[in-house]
N, C-alpha and C. Protein backbone atom coordinates (compact mmCIF):
# COMPACT_ATOMS: atom_id res chain seq x y z
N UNK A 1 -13.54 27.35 78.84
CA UNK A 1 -12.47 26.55 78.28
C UNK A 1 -11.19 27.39 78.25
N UNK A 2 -10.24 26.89 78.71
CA UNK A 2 -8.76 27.63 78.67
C UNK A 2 -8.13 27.55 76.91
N UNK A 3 -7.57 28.97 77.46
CA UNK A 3 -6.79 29.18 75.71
C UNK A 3 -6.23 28.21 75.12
N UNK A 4 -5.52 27.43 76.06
CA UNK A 4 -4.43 26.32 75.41
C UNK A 4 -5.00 25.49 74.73
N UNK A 5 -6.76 25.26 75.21
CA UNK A 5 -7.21 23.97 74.67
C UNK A 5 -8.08 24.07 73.26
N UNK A 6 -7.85 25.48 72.65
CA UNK A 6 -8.26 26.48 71.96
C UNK A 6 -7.35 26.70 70.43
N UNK A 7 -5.67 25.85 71.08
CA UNK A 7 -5.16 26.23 70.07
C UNK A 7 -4.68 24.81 69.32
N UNK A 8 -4.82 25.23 67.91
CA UNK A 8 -4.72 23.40 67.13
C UNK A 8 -3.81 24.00 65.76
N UNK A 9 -2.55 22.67 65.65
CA UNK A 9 -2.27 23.23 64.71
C UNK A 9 -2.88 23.18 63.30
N UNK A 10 -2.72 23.49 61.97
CA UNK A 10 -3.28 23.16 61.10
C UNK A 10 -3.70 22.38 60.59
N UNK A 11 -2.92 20.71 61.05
CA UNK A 11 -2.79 19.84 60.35
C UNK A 11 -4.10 18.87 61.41
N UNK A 12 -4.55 19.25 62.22
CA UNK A 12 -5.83 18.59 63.17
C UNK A 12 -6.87 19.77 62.29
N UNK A 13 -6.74 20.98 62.35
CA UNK A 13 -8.02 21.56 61.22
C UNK A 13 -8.53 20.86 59.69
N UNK A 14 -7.31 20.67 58.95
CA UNK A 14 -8.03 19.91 58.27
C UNK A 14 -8.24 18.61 58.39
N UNK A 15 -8.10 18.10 58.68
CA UNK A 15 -8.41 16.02 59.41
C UNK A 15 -9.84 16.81 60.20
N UNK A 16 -9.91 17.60 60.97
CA UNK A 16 -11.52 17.93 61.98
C UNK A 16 -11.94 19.04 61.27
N UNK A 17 -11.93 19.85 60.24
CA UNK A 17 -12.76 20.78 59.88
C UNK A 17 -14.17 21.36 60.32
N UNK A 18 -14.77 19.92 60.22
CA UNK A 18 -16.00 19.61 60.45
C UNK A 18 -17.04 19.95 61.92
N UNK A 19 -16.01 19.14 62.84
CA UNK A 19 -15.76 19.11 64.20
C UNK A 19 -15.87 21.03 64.63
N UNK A 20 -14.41 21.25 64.17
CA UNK A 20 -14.23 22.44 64.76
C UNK A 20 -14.93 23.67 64.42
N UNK A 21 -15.64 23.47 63.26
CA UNK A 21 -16.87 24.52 63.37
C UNK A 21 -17.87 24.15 63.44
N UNK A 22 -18.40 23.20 63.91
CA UNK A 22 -19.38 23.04 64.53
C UNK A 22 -19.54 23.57 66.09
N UNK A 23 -17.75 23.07 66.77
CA UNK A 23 -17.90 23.94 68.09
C UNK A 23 -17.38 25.27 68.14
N UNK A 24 -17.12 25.80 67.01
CA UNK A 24 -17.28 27.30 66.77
C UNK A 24 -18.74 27.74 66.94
N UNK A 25 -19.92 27.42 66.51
CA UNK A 25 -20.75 27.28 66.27
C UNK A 25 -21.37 27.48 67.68
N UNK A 26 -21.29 26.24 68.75
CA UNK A 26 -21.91 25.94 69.93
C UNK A 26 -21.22 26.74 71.14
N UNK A 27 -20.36 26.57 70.71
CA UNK A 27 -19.11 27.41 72.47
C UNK A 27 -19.05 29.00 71.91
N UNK A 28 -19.03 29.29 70.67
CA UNK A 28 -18.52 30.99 69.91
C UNK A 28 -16.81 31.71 70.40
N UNK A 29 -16.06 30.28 71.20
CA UNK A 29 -15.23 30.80 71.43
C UNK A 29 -13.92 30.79 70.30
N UNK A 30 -13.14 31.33 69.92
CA UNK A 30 -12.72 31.38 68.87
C UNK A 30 -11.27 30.31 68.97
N UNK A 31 -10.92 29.91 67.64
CA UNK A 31 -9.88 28.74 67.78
C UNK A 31 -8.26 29.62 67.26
N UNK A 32 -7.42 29.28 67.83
CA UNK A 32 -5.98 29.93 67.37
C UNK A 32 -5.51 28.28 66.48
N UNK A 33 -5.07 28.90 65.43
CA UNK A 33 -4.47 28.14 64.61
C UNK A 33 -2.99 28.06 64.27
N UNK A 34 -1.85 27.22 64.34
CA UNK A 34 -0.85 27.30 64.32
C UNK A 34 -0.12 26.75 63.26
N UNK A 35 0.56 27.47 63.19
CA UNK A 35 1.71 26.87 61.51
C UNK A 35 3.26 26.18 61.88
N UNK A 36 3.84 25.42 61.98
CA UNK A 36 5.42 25.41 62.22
C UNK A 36 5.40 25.57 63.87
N UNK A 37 3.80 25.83 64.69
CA UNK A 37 4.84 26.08 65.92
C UNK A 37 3.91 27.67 66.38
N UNK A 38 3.75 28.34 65.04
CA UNK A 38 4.03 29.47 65.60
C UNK A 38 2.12 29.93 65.09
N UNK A 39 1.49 30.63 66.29
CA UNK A 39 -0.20 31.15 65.80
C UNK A 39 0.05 32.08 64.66
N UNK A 40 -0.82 31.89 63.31
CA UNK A 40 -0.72 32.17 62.73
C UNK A 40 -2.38 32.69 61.61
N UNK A 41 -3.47 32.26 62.68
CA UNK A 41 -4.58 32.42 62.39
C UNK A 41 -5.88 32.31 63.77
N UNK A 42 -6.69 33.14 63.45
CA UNK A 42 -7.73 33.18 64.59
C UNK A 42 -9.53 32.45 63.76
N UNK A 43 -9.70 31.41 64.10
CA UNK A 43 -11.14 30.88 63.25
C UNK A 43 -12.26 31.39 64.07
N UNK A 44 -13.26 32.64 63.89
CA UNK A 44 -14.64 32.78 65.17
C UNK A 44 -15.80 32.10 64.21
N UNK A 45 -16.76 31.55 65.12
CA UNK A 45 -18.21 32.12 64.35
C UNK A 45 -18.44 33.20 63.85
N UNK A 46 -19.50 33.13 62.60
CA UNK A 46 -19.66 34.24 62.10
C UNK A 46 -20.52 35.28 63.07
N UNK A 47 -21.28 34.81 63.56
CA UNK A 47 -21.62 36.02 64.47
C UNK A 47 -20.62 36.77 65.62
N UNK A 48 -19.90 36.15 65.78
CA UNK A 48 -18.69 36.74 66.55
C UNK A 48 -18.29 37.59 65.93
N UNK A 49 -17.59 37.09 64.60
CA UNK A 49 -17.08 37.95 63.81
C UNK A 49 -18.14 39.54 63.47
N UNK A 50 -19.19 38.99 63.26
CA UNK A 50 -20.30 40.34 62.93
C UNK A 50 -20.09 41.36 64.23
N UNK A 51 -20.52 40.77 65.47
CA UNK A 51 -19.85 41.36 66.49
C UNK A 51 -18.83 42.09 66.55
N UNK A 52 -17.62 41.62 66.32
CA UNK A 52 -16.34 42.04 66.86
C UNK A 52 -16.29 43.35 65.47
N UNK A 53 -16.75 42.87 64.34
CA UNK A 53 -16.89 44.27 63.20
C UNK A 53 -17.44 45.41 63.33
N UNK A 54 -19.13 44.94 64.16
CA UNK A 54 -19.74 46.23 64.58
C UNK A 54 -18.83 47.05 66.03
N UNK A 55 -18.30 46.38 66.48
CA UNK A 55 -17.93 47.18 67.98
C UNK A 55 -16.41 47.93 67.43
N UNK A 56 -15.60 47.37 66.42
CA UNK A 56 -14.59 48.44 65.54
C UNK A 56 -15.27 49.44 64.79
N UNK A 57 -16.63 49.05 64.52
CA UNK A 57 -17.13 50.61 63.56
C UNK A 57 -17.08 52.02 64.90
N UNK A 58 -17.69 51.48 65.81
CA UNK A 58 -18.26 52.11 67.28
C UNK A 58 -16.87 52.59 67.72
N UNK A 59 -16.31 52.05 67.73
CA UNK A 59 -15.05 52.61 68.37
C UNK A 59 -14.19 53.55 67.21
N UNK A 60 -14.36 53.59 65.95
CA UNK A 60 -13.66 54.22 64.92
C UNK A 60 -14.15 55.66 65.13
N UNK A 61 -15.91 55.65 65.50
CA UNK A 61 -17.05 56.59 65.44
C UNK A 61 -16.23 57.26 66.55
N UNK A 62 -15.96 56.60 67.17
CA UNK A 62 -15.62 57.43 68.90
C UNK A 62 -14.32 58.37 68.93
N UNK A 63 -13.55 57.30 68.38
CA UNK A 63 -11.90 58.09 67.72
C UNK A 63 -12.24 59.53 67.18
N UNK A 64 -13.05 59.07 66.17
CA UNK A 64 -13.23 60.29 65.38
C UNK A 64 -13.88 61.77 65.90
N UNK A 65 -14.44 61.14 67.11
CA UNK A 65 -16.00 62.06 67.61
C UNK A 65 -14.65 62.25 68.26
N UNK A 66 -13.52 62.19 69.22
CA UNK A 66 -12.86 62.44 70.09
C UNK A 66 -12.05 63.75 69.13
N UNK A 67 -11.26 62.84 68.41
CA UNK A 67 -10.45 63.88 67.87
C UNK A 67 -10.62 65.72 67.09
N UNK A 68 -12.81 65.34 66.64
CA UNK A 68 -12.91 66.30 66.44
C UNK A 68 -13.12 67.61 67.32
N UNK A 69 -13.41 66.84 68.18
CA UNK A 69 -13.56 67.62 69.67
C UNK A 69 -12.37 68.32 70.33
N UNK A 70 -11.21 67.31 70.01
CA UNK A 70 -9.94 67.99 70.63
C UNK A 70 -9.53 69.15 69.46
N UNK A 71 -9.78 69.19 68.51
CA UNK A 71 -9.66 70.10 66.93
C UNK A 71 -10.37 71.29 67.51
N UNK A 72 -11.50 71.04 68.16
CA UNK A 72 -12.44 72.55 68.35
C UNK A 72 -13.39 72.34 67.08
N UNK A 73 -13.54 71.50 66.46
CA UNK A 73 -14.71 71.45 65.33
C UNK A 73 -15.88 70.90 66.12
N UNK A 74 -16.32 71.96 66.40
CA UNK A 74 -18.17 71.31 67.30
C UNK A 74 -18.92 72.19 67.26
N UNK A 75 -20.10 72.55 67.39
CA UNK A 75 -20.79 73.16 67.54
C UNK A 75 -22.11 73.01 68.42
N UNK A 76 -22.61 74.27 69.24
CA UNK A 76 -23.64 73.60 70.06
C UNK A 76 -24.56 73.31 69.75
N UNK A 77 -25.20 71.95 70.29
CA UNK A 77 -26.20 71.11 69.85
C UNK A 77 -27.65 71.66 69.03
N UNK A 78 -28.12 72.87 69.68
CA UNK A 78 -29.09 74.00 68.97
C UNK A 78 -28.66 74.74 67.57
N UNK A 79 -27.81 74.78 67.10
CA UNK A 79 -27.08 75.22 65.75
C UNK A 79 -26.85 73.89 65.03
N UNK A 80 -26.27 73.00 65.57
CA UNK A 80 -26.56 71.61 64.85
C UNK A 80 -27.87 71.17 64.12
N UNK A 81 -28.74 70.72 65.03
CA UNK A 81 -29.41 70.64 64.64
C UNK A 81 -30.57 71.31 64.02
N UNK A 82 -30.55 73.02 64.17
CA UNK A 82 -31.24 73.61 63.11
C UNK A 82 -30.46 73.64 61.79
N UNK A 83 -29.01 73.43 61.43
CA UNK A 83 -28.38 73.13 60.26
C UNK A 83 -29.16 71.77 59.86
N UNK A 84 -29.23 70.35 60.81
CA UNK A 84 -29.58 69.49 60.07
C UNK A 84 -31.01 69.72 59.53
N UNK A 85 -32.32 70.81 60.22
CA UNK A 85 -33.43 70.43 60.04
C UNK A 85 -33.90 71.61 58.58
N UNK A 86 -32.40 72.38 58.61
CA UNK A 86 -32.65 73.48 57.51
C UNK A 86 -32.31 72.06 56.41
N UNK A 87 -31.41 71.49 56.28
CA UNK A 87 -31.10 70.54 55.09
C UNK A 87 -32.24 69.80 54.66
N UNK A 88 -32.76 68.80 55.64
CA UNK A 88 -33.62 68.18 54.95
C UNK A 88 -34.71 68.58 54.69
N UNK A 89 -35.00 70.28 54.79
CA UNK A 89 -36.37 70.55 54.43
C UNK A 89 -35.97 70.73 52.72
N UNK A 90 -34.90 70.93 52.17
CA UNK A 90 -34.27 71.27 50.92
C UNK A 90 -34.50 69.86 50.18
């Protein structure tokens, strides 16, 4: 389905509420919502949404794993993990 046919303004969301998450539901493609004219909201399924949350954790993880790397905070994998296996014997 093309974007355009994707975007509704507010005033068809509430008159179809019903409608439109239900085919949130069946298609998972997400609806742009418009105010005055102008997009002003994005409606997904919730599993989309669960989706699109887990793949920002993954990518935050990655940022972070990047930047510590460019810092020089690492250590090789054999010192790692005898630090982790000294901890949890404690």
């Amino acid at each position: 389905m093309k974007l355009a046919d994707r975007v509704k303004p507010i005033s068809y969301l509430k008159a179809h509420a019903p409608e439109v998450i239900r085919e949130l539901s069946v298609h998972g493609e997400p609806v742009i919502v418009t105010l005055h004219g102008e997009a002003k909201a994005v409606l997904q399924d919730i599993a989309s949404y669960e989706q699109t949350q887990e793949t920002l954790a993954l990518l935050k993880v990655l940022a972070l794993t990047a930047r510590n790397v460019e810092a020089g905070r690492v250590k090789p994998a054999k010192q790692a993990f005898s630090s982790i296996r000294a901890r949890l014997k404690v």
